[in-house]
Protein backbone atom coordinates (compact mmCIF):
# COMPACT_ATOMS: atom_id res chain seq x y z
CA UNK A 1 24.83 4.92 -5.94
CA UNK A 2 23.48 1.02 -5.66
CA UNK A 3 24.42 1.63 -1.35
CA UNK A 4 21.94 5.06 -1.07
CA UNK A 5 18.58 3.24 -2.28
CA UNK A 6 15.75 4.56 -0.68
CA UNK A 7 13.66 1.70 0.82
CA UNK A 8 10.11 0.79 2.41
CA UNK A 9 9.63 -0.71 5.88
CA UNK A 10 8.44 -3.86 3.51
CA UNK A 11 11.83 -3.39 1.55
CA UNK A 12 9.96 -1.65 -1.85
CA UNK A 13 12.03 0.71 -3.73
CA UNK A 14 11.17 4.26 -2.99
CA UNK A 15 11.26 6.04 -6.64
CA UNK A 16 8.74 8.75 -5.89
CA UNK A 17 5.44 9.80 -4.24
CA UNK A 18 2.27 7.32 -3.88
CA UNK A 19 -1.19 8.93 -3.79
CA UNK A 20 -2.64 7.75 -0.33
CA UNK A 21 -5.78 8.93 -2.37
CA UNK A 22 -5.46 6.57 -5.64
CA UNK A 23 -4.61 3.90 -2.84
CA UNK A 24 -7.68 3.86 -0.74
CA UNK A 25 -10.16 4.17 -3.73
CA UNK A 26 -8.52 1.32 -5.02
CA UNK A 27 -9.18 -0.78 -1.95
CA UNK A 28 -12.39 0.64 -1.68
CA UNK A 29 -13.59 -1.04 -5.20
CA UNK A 30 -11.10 -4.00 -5.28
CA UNK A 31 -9.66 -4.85 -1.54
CA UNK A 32 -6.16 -5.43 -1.82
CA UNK A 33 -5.20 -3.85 -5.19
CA UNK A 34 -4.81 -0.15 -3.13
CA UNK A 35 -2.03 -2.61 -1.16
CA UNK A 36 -0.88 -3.88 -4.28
CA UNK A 37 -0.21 -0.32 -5.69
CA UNK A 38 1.61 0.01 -2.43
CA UNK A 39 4.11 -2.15 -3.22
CA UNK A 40 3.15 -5.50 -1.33
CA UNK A 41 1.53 -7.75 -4.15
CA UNK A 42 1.94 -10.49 -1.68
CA UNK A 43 -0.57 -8.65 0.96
CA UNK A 44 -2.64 -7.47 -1.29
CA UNK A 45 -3.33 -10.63 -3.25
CA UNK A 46 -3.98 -12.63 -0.17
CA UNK A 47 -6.20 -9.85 0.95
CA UNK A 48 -7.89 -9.73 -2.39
CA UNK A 49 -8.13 -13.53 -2.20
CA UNK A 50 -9.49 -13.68 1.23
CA UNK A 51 -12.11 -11.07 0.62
CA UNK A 52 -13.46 -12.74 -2.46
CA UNK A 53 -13.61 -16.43 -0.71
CA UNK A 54 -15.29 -14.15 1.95
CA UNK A 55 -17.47 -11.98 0.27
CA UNK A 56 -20.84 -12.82 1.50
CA UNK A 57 -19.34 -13.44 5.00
CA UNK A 58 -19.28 -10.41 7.64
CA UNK A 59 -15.81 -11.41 7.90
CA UNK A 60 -14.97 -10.37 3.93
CA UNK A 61 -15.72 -6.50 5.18
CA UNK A 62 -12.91 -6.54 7.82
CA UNK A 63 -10.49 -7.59 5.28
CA UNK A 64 -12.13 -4.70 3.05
CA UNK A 65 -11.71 -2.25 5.26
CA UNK A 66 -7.94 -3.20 6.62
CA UNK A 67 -6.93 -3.38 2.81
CA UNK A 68 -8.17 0.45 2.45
CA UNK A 69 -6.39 1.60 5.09
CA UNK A 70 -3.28 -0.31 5.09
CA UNK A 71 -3.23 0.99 1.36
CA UNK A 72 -3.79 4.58 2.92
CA UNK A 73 -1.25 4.24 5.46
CA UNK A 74 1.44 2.37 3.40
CA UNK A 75 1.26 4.99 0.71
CA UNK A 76 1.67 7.87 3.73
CA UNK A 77 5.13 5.80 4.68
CA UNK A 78 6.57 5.89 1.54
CA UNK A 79 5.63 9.68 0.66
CA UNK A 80 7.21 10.50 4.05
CA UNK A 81 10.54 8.64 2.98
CA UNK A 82 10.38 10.14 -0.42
CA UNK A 83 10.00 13.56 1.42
CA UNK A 84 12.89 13.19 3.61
CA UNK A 85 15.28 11.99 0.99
CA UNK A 86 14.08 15.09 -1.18
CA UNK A 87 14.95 17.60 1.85
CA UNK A 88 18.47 16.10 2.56
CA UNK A 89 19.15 16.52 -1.43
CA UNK A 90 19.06 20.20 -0.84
């Protein structure tokens, strides 16, 4: 069973469904914790990092707004591989 574990373009486990949702309102209040949720603590501490040591810099609201959506998107990629490994169970 070890061989037919369900994995993440960024190698994470896939064990169930990820609100998108929960993701990008995390991001929105904290950048990088939506990533975090993800499954990339790496990412999203850097980009938690980086936005704090940027905060009052125009640059700090790029990093704000790339952590929402890569939250967003990364939590889309796993539900889709979650979905897929649901349909071929049937």
């Amino acid at each position: 069973m070890a061989d037919n574990i369900l994995t993440t373009p960024w190698g994470k486990p896939v064990t169930g469904e990820k609100s998108p949702f929960i993701a990008l309102i995390l991001s929105f209040f904290l950048p990088g914790v939506g990533i975090i949720y993800a499954g990339r603590v790496g990412l999203g501490l850097v980009i938690l990092l980086l936005s704090v040591l940027l905060a009052a810099v125009f640059v700090g609201i790029i990093f704000w707004i790339y952590g929402m959506y890569k939250a967003y998107t990364m939590c889309t990629e796993n539900n889709r591989i979650w979905a897929e490994y649901l349909a071929s169970r049937t």
